[in-house]
PDB file of N, CA and C in Angstrom:
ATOM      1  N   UNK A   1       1.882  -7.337  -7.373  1.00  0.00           N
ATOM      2  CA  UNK A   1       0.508  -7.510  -7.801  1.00  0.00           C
ATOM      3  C   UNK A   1      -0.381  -6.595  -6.973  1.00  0.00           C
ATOM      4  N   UNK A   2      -1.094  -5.987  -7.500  1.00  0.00           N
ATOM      5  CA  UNK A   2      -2.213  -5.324  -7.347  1.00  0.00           C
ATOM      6  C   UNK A   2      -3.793  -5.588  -7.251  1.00  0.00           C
ATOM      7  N   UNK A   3      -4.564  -5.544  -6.083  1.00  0.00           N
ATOM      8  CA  UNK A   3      -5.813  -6.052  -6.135  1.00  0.00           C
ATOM      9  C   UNK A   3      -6.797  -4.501  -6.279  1.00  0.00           C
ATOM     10  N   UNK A   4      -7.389  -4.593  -7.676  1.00  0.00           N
ATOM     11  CA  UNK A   4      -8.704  -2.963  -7.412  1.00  0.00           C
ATOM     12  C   UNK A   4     -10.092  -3.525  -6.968  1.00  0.00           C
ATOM     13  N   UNK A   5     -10.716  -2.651  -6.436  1.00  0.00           N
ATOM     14  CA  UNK A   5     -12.248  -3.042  -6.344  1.00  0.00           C
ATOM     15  C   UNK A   5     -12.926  -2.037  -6.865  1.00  0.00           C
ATOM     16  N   UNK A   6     -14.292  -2.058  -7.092  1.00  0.00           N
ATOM     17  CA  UNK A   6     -15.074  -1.083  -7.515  1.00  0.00           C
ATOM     18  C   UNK A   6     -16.310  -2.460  -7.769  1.00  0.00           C
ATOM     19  N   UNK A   7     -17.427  -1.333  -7.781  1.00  0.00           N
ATOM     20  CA  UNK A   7     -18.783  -1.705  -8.001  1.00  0.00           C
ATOM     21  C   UNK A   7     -19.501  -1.119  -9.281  1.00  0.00           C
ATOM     22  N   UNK A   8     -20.098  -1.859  -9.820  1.00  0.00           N
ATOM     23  CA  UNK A   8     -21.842  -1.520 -10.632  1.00  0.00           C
ATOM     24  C   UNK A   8     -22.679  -1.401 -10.490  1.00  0.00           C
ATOM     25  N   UNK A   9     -23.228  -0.135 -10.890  1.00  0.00           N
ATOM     26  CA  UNK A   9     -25.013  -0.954 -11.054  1.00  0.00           C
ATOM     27  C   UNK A   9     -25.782  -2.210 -11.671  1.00  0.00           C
ATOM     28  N   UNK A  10     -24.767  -2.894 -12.718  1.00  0.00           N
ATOM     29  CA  UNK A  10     -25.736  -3.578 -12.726  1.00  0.00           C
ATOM     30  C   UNK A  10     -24.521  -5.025 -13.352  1.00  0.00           C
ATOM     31  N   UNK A  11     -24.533  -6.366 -14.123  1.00  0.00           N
ATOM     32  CA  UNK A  11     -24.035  -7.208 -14.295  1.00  0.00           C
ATOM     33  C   UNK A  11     -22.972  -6.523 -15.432  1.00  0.00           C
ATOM     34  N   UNK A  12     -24.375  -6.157 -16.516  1.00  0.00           N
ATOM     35  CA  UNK A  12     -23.772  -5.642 -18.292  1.00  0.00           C
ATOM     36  C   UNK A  12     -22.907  -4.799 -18.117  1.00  0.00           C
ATOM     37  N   UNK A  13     -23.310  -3.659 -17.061  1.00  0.00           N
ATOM     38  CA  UNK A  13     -21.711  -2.843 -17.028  1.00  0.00           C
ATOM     39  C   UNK A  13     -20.486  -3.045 -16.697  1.00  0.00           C
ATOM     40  N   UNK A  14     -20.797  -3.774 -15.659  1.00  0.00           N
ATOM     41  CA  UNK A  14     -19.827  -4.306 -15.197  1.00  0.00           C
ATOM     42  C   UNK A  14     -18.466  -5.302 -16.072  1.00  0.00           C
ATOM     43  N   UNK A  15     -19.490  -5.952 -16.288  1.00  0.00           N
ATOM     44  CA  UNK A  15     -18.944  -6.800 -17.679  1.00  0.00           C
ATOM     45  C   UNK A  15     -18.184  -6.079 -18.787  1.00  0.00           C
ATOM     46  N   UNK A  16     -19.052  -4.812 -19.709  1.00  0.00           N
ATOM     47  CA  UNK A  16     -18.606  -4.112 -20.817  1.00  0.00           C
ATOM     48  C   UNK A  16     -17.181  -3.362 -19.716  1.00  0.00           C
ATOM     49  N   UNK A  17     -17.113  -2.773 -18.622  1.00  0.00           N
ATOM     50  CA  UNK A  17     -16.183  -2.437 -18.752  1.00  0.00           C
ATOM     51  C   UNK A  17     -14.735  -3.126 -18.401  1.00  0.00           C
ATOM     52  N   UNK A  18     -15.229  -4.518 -17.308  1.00  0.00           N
ATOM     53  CA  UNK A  18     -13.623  -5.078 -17.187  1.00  0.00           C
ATOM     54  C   UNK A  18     -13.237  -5.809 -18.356  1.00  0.00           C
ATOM     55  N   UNK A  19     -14.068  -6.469 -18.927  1.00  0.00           N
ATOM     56  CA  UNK A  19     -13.946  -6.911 -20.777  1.00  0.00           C
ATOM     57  C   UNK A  19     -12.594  -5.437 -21.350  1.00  0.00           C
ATOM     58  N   UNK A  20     -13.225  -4.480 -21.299  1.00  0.00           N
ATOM     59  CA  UNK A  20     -12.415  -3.192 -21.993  1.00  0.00           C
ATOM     60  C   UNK A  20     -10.924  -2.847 -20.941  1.00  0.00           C
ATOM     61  N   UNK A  21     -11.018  -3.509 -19.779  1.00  0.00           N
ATOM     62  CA  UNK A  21     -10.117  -2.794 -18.826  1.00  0.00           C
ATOM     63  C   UNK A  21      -8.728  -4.388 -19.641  1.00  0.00           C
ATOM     64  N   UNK A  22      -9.528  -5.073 -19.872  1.00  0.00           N
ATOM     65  CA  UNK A  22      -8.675  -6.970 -20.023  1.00  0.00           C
ATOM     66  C   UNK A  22      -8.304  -6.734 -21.715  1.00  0.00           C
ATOM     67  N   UNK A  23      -9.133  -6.091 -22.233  1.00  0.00           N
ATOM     68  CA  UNK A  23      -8.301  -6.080 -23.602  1.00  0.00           C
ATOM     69  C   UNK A  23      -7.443  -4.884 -23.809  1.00  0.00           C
ATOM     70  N   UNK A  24      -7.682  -4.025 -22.911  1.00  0.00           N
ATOM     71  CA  UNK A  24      -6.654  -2.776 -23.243  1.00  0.00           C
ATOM     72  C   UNK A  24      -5.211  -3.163 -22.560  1.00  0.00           C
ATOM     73  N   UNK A  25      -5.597  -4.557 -21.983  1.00  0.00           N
ATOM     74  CA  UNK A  25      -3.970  -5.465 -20.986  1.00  0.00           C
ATOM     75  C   UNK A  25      -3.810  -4.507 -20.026  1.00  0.00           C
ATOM     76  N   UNK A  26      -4.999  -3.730 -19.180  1.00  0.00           N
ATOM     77  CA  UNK A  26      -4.205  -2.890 -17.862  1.00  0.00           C
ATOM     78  C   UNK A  26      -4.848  -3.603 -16.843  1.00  0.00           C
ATOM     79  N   UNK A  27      -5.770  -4.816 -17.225  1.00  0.00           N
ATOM     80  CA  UNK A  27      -5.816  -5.779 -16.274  1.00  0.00           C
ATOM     81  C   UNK A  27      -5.465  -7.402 -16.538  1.00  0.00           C
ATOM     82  N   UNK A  28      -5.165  -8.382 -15.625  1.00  0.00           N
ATOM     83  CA  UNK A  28      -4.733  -9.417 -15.776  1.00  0.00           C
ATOM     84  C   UNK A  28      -6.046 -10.355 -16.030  1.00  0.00           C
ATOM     85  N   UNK A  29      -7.044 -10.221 -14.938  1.00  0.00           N
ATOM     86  CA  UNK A  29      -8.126 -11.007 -14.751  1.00  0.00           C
ATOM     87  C   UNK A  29      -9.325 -10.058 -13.900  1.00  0.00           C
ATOM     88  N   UNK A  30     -10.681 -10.770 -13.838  1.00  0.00           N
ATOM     89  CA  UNK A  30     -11.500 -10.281 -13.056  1.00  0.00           C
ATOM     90  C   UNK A  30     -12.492 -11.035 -12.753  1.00  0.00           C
ATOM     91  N   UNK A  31     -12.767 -10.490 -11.777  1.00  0.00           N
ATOM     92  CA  UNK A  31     -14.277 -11.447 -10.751  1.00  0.00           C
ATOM     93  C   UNK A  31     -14.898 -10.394 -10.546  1.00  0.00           C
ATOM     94  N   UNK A  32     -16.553 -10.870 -10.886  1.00  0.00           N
ATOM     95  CA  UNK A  32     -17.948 -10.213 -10.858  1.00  0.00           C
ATOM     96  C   UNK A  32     -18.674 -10.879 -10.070  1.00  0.00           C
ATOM     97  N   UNK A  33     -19.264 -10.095  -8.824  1.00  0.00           N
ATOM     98  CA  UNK A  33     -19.899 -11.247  -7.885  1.00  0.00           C
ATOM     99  C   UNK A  33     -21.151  -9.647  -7.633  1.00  0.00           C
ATOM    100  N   UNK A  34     -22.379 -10.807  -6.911  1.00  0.00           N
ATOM    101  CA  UNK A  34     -23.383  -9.489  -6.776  1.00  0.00           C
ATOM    102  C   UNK A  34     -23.316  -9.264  -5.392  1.00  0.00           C
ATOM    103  N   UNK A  35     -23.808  -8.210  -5.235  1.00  0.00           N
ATOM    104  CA  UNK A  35     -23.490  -7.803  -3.651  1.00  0.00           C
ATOM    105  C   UNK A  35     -24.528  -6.937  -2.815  1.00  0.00           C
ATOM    106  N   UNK A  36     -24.900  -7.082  -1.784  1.00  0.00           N
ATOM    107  CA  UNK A  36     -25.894  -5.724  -1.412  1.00  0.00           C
ATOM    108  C   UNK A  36     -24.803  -4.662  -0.704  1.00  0.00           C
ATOM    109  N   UNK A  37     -25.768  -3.694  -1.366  1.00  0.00           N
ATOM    110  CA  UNK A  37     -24.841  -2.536  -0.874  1.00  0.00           C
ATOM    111  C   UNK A  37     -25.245  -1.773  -0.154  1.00  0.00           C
ATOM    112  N   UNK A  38     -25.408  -1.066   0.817  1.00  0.00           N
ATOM    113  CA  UNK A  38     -25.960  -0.147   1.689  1.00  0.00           C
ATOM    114  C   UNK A  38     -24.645   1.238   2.116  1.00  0.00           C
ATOM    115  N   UNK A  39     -25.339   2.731   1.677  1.00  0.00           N
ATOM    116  CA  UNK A  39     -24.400   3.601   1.825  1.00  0.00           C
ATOM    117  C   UNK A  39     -25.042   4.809   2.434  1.00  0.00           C
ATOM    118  N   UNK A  40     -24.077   5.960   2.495  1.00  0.00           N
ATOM    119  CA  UNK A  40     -25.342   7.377   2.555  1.00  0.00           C
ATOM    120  C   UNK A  40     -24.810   7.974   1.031  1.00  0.00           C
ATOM    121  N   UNK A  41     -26.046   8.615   0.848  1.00  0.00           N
ATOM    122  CA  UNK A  41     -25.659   9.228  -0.679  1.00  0.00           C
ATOM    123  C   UNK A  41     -27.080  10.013  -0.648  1.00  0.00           C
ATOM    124  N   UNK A  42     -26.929  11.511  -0.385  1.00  0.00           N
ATOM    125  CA  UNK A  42     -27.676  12.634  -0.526  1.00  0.00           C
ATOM    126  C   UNK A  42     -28.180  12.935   0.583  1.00  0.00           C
ATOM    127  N   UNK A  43     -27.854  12.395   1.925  1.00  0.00           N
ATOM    128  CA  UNK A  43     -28.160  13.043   3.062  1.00  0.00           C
ATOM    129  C   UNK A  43     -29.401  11.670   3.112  1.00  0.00           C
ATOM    130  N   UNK A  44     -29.357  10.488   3.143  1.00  0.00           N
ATOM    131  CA  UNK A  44     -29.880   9.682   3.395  1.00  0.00           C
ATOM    132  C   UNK A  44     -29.582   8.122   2.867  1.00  0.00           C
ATOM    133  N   UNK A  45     -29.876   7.112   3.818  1.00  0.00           N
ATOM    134  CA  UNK A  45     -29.147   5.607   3.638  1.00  0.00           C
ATOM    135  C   UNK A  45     -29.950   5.206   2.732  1.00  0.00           C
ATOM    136  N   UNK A  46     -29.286   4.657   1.610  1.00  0.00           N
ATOM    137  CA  UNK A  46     -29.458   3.714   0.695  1.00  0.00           C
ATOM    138  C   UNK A  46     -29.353   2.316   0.297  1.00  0.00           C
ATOM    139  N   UNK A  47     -29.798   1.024  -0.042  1.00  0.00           N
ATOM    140  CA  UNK A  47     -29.397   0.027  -0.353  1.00  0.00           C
ATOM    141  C   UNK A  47     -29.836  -0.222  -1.537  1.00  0.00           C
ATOM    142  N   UNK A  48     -28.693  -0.845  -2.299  1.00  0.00           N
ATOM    143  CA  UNK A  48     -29.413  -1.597  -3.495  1.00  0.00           C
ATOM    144  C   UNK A  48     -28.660  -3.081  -3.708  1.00  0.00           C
ATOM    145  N   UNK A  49     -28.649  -3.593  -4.784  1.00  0.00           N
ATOM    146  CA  UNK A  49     -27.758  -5.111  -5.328  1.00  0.00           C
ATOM    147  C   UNK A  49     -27.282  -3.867  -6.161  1.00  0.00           C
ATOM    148  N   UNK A  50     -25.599  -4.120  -5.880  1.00  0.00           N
ATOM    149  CA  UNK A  50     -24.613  -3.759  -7.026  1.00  0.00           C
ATOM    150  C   UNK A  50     -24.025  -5.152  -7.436  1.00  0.00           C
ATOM    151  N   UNK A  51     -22.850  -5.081  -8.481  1.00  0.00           N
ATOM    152  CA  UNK A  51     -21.844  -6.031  -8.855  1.00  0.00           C
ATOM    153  C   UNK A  51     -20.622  -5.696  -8.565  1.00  0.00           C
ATOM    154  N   UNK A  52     -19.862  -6.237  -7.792  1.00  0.00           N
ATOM    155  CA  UNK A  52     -18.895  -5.783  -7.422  1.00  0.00           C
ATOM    156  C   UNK A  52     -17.748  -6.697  -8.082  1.00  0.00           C
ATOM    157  N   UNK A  53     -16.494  -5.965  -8.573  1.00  0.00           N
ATOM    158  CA  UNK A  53     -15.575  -6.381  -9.549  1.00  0.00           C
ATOM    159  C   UNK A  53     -14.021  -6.159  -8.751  1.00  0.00           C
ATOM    160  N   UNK A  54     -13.444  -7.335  -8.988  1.00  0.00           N
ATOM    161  CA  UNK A  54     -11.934  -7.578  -8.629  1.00  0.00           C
ATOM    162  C   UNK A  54     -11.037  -8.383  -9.447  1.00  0.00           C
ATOM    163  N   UNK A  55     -10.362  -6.628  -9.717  1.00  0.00           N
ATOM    164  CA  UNK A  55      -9.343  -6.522 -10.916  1.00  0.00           C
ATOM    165  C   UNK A  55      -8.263  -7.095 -10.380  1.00  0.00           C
ATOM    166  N   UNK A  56      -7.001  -7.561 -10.877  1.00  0.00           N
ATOM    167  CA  UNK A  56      -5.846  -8.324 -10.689  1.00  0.00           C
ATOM    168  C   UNK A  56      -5.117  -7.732 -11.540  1.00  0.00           C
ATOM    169  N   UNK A  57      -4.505  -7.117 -11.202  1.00  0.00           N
ATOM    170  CA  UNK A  57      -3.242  -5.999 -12.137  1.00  0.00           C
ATOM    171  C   UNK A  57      -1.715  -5.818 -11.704  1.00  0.00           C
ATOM    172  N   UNK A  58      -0.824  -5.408 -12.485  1.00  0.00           N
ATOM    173  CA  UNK A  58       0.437  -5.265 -11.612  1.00  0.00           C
ATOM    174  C   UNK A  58       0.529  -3.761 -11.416  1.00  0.00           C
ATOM    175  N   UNK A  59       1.751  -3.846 -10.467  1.00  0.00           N
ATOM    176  CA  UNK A  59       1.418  -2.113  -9.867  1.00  0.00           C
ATOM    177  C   UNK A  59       1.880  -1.022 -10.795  1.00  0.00           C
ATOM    178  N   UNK A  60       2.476  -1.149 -11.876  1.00  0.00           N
ATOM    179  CA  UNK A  60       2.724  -0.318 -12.838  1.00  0.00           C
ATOM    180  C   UNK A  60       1.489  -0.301 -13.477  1.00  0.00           C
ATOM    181  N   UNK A  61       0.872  -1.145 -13.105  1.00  0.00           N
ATOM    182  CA  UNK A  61      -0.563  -0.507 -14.179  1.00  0.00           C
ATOM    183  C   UNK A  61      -1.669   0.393 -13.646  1.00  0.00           C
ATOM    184  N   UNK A  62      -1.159   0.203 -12.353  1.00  0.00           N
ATOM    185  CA  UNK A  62      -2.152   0.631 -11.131  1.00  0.00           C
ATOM    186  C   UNK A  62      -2.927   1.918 -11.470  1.00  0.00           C
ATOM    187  N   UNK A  63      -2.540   2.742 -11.618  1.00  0.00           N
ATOM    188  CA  UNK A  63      -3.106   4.096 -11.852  1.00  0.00           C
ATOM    189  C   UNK A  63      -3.645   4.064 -13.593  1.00  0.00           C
ATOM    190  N   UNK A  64      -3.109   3.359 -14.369  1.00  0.00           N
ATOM    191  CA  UNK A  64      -3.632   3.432 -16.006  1.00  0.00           C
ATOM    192  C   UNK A  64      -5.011   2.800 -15.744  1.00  0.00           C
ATOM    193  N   UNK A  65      -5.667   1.850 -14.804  1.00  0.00           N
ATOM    194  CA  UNK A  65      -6.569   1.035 -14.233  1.00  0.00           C
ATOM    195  C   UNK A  65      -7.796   2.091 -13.429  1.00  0.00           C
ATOM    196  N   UNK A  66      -6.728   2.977 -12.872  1.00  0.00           N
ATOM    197  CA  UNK A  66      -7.995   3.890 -11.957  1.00  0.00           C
ATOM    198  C   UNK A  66      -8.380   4.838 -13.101  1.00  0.00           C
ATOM    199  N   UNK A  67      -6.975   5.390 -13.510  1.00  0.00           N
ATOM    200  CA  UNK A  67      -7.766   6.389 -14.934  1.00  0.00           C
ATOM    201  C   UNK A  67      -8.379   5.937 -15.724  1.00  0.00           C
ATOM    202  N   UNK A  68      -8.879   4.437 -16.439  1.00  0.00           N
ATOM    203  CA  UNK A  68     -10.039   4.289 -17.122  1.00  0.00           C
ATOM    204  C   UNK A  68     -10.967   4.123 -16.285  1.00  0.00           C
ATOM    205  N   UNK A  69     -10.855   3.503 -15.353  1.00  0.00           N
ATOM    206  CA  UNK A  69     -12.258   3.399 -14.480  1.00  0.00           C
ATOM    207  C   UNK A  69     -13.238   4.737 -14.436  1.00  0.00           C
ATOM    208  N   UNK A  70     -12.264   5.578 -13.994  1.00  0.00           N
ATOM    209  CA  UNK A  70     -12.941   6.698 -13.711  1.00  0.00           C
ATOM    210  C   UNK A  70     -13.418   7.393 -15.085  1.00  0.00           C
ATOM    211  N   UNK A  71     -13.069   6.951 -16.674  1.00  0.00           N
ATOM    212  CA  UNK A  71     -13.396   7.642 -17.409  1.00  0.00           C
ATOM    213  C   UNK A  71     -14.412   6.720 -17.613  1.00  0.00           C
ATOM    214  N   UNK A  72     -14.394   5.758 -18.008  1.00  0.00           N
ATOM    215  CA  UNK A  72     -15.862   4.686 -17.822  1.00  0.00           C
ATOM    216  C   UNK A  72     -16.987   4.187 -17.127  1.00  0.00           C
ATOM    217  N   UNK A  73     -16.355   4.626 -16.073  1.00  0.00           N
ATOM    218  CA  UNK A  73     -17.177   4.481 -15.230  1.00  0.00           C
ATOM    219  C   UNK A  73     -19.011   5.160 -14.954  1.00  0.00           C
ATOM    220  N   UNK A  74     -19.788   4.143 -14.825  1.00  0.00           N
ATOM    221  CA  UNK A  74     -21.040   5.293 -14.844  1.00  0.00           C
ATOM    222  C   UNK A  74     -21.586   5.833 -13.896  1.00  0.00           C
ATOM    223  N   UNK A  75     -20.630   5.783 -12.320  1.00  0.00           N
ATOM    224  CA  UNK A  75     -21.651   6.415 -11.412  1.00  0.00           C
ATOM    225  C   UNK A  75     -20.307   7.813 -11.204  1.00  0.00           C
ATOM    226  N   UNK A  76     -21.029   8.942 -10.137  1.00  0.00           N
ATOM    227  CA  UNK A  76     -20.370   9.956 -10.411  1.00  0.00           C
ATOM    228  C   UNK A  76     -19.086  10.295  -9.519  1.00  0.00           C
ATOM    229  N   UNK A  77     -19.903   9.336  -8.304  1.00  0.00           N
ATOM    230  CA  UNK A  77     -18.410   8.589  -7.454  1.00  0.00           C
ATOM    231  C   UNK A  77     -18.346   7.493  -7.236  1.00  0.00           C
ATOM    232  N   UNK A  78     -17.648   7.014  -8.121  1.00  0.00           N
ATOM    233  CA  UNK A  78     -17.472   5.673  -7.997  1.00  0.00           C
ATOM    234  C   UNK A  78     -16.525   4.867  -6.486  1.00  0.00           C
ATOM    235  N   UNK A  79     -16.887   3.914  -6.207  1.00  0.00           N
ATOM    236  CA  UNK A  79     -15.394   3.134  -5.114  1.00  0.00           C
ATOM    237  C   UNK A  79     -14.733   3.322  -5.884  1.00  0.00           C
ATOM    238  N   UNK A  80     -13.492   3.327  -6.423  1.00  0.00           N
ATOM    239  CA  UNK A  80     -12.360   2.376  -6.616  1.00  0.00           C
ATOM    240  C   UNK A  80     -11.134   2.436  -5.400  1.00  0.00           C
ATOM    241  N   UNK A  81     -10.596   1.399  -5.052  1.00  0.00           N
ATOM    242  CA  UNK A  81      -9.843   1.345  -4.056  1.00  0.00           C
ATOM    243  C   UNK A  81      -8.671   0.329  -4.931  1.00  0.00           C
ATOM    244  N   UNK A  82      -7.087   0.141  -4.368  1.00  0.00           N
ATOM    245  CA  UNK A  82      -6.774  -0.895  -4.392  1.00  0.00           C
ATOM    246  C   UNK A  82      -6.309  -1.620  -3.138  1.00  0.00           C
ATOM    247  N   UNK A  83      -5.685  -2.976  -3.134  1.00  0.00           N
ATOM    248  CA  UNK A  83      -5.186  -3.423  -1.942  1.00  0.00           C
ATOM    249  C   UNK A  83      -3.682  -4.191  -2.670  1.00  0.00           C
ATOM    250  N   UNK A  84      -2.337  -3.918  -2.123  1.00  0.00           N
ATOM    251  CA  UNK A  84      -1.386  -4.166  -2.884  1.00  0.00           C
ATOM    252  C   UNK A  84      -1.168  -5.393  -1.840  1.00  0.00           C
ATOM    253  N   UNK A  85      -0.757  -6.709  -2.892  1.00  0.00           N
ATOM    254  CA  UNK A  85      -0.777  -7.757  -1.866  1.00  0.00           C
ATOM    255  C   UNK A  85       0.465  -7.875  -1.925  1.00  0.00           C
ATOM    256  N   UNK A  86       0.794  -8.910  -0.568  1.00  0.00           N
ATOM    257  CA  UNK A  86       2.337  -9.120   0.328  1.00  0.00           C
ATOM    258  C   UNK A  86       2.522 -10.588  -0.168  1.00  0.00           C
ATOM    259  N   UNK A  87       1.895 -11.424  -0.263  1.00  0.00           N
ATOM    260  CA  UNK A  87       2.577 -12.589  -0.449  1.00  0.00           C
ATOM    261  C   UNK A  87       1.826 -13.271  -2.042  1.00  0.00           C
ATOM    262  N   UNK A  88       2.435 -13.744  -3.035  1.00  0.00           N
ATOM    263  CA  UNK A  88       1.141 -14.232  -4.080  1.00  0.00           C
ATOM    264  C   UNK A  88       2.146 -15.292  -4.850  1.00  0.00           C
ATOM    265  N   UNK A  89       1.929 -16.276  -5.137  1.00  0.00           N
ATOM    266  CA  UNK A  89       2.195 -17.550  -5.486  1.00  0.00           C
ATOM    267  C   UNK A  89       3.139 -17.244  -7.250  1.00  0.00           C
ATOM    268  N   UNK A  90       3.794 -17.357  -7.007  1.00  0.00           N
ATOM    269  CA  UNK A  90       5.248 -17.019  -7.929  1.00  0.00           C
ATOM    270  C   UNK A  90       5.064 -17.512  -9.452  1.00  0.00           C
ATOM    271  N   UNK A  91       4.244 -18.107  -9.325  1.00  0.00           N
ATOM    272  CA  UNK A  91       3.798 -19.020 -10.710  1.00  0.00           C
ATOM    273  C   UNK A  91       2.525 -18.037 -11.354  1.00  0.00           C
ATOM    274  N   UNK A  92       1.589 -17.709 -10.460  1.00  0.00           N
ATOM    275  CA  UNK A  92       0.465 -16.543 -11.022  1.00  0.00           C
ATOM    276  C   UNK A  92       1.127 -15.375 -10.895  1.00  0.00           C
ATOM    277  N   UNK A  93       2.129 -14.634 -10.420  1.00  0.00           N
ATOM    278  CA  UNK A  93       2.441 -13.468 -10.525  1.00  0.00           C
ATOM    279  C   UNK A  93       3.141 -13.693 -11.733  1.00  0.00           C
ATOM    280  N   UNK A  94       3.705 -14.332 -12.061  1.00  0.00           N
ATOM    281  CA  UNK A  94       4.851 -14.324 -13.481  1.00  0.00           C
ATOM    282  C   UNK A  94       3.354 -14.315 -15.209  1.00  0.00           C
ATOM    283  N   UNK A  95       2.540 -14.762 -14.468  1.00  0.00           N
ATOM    284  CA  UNK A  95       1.384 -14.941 -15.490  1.00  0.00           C
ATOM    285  C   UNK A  95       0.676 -13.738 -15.505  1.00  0.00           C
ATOM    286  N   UNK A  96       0.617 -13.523 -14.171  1.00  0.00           N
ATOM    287  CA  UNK A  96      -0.240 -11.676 -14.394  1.00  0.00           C
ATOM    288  C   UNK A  96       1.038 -10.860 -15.143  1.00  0.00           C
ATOM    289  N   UNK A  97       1.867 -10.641 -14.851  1.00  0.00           N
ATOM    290  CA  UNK A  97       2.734 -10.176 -15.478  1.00  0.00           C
ATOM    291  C   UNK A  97       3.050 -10.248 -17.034  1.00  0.00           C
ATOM    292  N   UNK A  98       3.193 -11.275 -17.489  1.00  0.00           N
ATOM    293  CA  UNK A  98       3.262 -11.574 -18.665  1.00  0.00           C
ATOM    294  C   UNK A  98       1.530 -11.263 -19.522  1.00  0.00           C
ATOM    295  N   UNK A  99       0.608 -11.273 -18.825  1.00  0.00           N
ATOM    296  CA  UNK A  99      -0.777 -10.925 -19.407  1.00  0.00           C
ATOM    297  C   UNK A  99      -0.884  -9.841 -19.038  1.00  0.00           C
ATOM    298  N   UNK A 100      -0.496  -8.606 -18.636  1.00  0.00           N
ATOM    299  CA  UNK A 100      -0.715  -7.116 -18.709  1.00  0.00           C
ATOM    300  C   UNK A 100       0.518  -6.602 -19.763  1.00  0.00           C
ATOM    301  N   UNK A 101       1.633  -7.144 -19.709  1.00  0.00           N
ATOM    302  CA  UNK A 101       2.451  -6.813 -20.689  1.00  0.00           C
ATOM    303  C   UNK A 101       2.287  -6.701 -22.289  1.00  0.00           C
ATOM    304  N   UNK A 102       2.782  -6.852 -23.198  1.00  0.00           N
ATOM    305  CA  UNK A 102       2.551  -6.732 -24.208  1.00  0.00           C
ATOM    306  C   UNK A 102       3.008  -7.948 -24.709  1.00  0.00           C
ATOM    307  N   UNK A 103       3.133  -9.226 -24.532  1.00  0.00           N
ATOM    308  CA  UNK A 103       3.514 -10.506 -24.799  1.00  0.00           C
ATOM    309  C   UNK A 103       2.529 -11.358 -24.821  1.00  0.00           C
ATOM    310  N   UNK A 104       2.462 -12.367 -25.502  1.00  0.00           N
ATOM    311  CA  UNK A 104       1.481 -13.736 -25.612  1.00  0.00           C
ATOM    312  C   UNK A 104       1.340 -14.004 -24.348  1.00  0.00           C
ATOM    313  N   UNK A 105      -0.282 -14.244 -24.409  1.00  0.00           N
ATOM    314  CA  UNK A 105      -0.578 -14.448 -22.731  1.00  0.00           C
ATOM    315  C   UNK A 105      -1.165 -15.867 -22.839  1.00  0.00           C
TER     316      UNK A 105
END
């Protein structure tokens, strides 16, 4: 199992795109939470409220996940990161699995 992150500008995008990332099955599930963000971006610090999103994918999907992001995505560098987890409860991995696959989820 695979954990991605990435941020929005705003709720709706966020939404329209893990909605599109969950029906194309290259993700399992996702969480939208709001967040302040503070960065440098143009030679000076910035903050705003983004939405920040955590995808649940398996690792064969891993990269089909960054390549839509990045084609959907609306900022011009986006985060995306993942974090590949070590231990995850045998009963939800068999379910993420079976819901990125091509089988009744």
């Amino acid at each position: 199992m695979t954990i991605i992150y990435t941020t929005f500008p705003n709720r709706e995008k966020a939404l329209e795109i893990c909605k599109n990332l969950l029906s194309e099955k290259l993700i399992a599930c996702f969480n939208i939470f709001q967040v302040d963000s503070g960065y440098w971006w143009d030679g000076k610090i910035s903050q705003d409220i983004e939405f920040a999103a955590i995808l649940k994918t398996s690792k064969l999907k891993e990269q089909g996940v960054f390549k839509r992001l990045k084609e959907l995505h609306p900022y011009s560098v986006p985060a995306i990161f993942s974090v590949e987890t070590e231990n995850v409860d045998m009963d939800y991995k068999q379910w993420l699995e079976k819901s990125v696959n091509n089988t009744n989820s």
